[in-house]
Protein backbone atom coordinates (compact mmCIF):
# COMPACT_ATOMS: atom_id res chain seq x y z
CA UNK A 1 123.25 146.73 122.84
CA UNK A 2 125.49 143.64 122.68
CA UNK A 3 128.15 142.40 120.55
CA UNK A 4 125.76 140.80 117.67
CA UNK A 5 123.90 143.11 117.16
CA UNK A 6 126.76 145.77 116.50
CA UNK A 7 127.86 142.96 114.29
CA UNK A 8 124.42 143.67 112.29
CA UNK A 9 124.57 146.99 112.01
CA UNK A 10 127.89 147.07 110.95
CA UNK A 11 127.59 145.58 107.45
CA UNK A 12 129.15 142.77 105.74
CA UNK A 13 132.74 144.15 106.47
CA UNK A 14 132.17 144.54 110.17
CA UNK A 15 131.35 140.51 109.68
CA UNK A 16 134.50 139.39 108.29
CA UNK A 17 137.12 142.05 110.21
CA UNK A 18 135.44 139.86 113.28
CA UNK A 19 135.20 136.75 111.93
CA UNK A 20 139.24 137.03 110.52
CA UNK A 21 140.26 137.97 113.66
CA UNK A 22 138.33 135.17 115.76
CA UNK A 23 140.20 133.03 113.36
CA UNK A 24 143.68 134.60 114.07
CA UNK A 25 142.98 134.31 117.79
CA UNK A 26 142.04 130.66 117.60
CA UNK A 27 144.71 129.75 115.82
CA UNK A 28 147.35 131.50 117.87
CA UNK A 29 146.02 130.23 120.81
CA UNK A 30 145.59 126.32 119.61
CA UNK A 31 149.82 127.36 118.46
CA UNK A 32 150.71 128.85 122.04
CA UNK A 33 148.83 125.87 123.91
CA UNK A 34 150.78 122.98 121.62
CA UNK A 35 153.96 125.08 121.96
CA UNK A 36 153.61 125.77 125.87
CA UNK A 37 153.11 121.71 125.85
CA UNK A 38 155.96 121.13 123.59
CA UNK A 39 158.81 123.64 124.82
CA UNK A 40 157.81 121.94 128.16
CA UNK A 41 158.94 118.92 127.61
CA UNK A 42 161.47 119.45 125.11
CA UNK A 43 163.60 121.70 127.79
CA UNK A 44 163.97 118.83 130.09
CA UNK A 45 164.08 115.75 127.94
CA UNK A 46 167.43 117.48 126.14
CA UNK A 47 169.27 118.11 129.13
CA UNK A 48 168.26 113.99 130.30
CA UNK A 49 168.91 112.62 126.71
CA UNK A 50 172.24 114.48 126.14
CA UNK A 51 173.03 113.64 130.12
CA UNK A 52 171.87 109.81 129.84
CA UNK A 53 174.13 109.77 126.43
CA UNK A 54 177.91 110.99 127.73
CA UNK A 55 176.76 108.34 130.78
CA UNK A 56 176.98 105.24 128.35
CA UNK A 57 179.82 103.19 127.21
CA UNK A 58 178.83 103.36 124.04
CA UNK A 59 176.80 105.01 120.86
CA UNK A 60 174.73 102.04 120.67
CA UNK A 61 174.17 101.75 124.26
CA UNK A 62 173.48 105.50 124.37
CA UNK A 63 171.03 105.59 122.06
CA UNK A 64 168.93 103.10 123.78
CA UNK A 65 169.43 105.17 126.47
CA UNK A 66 168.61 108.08 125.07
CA UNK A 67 164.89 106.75 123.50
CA UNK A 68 163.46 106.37 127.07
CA UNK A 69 163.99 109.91 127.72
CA UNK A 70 163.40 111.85 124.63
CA UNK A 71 159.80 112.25 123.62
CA UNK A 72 160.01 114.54 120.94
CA UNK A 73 162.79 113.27 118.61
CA UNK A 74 164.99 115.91 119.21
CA UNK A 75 168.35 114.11 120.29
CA UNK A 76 167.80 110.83 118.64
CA UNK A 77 168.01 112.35 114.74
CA UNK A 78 171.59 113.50 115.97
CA UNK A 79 172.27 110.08 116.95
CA UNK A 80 171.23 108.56 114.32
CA UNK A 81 172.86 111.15 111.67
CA UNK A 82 176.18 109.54 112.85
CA UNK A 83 175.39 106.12 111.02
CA UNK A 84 177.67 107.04 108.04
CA UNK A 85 176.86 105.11 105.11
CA UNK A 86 179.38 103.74 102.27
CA UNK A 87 178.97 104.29 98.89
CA UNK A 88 180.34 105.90 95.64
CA UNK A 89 178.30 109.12 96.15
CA UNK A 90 179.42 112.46 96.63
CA UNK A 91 177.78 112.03 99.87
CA UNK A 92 180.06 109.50 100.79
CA UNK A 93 183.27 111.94 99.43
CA UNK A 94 185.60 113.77 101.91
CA UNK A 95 187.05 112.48 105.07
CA UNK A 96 185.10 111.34 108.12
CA UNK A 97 184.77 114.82 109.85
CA UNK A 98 183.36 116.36 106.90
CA UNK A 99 180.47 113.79 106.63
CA UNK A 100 179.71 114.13 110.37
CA UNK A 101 179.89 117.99 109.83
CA UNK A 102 177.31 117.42 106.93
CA UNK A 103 175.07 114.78 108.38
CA UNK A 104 174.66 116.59 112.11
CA UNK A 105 174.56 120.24 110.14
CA UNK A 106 171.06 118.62 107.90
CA UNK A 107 169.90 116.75 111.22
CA UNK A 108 169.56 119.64 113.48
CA UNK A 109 168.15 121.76 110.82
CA UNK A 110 165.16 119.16 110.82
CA UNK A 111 164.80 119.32 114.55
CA UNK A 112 165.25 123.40 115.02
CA UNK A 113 162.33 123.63 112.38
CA UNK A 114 159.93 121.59 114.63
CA UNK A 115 160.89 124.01 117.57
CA UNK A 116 160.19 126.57 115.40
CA UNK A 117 157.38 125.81 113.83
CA UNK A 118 154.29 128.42 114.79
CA UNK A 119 156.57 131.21 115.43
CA UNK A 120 155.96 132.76 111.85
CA UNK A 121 152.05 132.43 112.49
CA UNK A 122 152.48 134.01 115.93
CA UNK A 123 154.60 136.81 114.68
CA UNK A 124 151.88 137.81 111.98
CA UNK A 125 149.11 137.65 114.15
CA UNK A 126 151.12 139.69 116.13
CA UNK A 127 151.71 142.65 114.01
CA UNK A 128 148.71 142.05 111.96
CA UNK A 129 145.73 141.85 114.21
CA UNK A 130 145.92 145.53 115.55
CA UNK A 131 145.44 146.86 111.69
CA UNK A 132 142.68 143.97 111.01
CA UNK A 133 140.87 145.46 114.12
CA UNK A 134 141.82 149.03 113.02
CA UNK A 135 139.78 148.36 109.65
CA UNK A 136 137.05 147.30 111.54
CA UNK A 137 137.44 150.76 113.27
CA UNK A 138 137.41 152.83 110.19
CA UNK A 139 134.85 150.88 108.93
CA UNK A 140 132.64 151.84 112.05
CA UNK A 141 133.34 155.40 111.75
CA UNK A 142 132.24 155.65 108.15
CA UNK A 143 129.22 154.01 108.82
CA UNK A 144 128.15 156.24 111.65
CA UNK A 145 129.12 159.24 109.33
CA UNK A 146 127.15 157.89 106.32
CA UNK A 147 123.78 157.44 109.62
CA UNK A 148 124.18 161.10 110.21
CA UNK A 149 124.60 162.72 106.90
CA UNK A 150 121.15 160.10 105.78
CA UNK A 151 119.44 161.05 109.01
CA UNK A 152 120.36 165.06 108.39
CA UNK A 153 120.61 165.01 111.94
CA UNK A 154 123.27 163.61 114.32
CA UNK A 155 121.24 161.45 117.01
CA UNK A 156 122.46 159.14 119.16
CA UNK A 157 120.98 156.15 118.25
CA UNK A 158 122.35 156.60 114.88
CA UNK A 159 125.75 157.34 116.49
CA UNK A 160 126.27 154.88 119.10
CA UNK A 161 125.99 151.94 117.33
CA UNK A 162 128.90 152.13 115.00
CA UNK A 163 130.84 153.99 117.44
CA UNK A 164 130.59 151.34 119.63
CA UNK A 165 131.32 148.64 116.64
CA UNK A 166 134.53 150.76 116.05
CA UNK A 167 135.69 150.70 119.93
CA UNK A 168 134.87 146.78 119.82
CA UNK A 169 136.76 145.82 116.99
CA UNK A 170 139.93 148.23 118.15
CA UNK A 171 140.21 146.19 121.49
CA UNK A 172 139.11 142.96 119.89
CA UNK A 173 142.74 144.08 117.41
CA UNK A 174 145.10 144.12 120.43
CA UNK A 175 143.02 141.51 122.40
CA UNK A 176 144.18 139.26 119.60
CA UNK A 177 147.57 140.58 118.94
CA UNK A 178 149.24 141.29 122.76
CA UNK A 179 149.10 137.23 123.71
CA UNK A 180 150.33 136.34 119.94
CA UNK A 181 152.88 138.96 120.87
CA UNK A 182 153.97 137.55 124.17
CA UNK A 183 153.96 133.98 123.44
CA UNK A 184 156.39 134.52 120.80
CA UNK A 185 158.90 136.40 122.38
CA UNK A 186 158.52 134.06 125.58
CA UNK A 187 159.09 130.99 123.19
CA UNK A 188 161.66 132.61 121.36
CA UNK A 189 163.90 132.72 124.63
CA UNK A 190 162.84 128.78 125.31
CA UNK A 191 163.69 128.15 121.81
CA UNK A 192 167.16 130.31 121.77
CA UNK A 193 168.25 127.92 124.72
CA UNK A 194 167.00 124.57 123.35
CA UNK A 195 168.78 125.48 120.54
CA UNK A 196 172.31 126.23 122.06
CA UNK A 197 171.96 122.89 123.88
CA UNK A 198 171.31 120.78 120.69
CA UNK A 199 174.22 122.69 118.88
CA UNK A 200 176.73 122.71 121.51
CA UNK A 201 175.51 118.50 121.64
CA UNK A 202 176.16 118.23 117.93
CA UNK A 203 179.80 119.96 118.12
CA UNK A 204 180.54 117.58 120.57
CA UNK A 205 179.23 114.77 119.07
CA UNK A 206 181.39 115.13 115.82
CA UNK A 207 184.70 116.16 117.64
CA UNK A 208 184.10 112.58 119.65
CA UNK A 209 183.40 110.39 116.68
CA UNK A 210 185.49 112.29 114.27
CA UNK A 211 188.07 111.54 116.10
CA UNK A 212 187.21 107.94 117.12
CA UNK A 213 189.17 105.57 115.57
């Protein structure tokens, strides 16, 4: 008996308990792929762009610099956060530290969301798919238990069916939830250090131009 046509037997909610979690794991996995890609490149092209930056003679020169090595915008808005505009705005109120303290503070928080982004959908597939797949589970058993009691007698073709529905969609649960799992607390860690890097960059980049005549 294969997969479909335990599907069959198993009823309209058999259906979508499988069909919600083929969508969770496709969507965790296109999210782990684009973050494995991403995380990839963003490691190294911080540690160039922050590198090829304290090399140049100046902010202008630096940032230059710093656009042939960083692919994924993740230095540059720092830079670029440092262009402190005049004006009669509150904005524009409080000494020069304050506004670089401001400006770098709103910039980062833009570029720490893109290295976060998918996390929150990784985290719920994470935790979520086992119950999903436990539904489908329950589900199975009550329709092998609603076979015997119509049948009056317990046979095995009657039995095996949902029984086997219920074992599929309990390892299709975890099948979808241990990579969502893993991904996110292997990102987390890449994350964690890509974010201490852009910090400790930011800290230094006020206390240089805050300071700069």
């Amino acid at each position: 008996m294969d997969f479909f046509s335990l599907m069959t037997q198993g009823g309209i909610v058999s259906q979508l308990v499988a069909i919600l979690l083929l969508a969770m794991s496709v969507a965790s996995w296109v999210v782990i792929l684009w973050k494995a890609w991403l995380l990839q490149r963003a490691s190294g092209d911080v540690a160039r762009s922050t590198a090829a930056f304290w090399q140049s003679a100046s902010v202008e020169q630096a940032r230059e610099k710093v656009a042939a090595f960083d692919r994924e915008a993740l230095v540059l808005p720092l830079i670029a956060a440092t262009n402190i505009q005049a004006g009669g705005t509150l904005a524009s109120a409080g000494d020069k530290s304050q506004q670089l303290t401001r400006l770098l503070r709103d910039a980062l928080h833009r570029v720490l969301h893109k290295l976060q982004f998918g996390q929150v959908l990784l985290a719920t597939v994470g935790s979520t798919a086992p119950f999903v797949g436990l539904l489908g589970t329950v589900w199975g058993i009550y329709h092998a238990l609603v076979g015997i009691a119509s049948a009056g007698q317990i046979t095995i073709d009657k039995v095996s069916g949902p029984v086997g529905e219920a074992l599929i969609m309990t390892a299709a649960g975890l099948a979808v939830a241990i990579p969502a799992v893993l991904a996110y607390n292997v990102f987390g860690r890449y994350v964690g250090r890509i974010e201490a890097d852009l910090e400790g960059f930011a800290r230094d980049l006020r206390e240089l131009l805050a300071h700069k005549g």
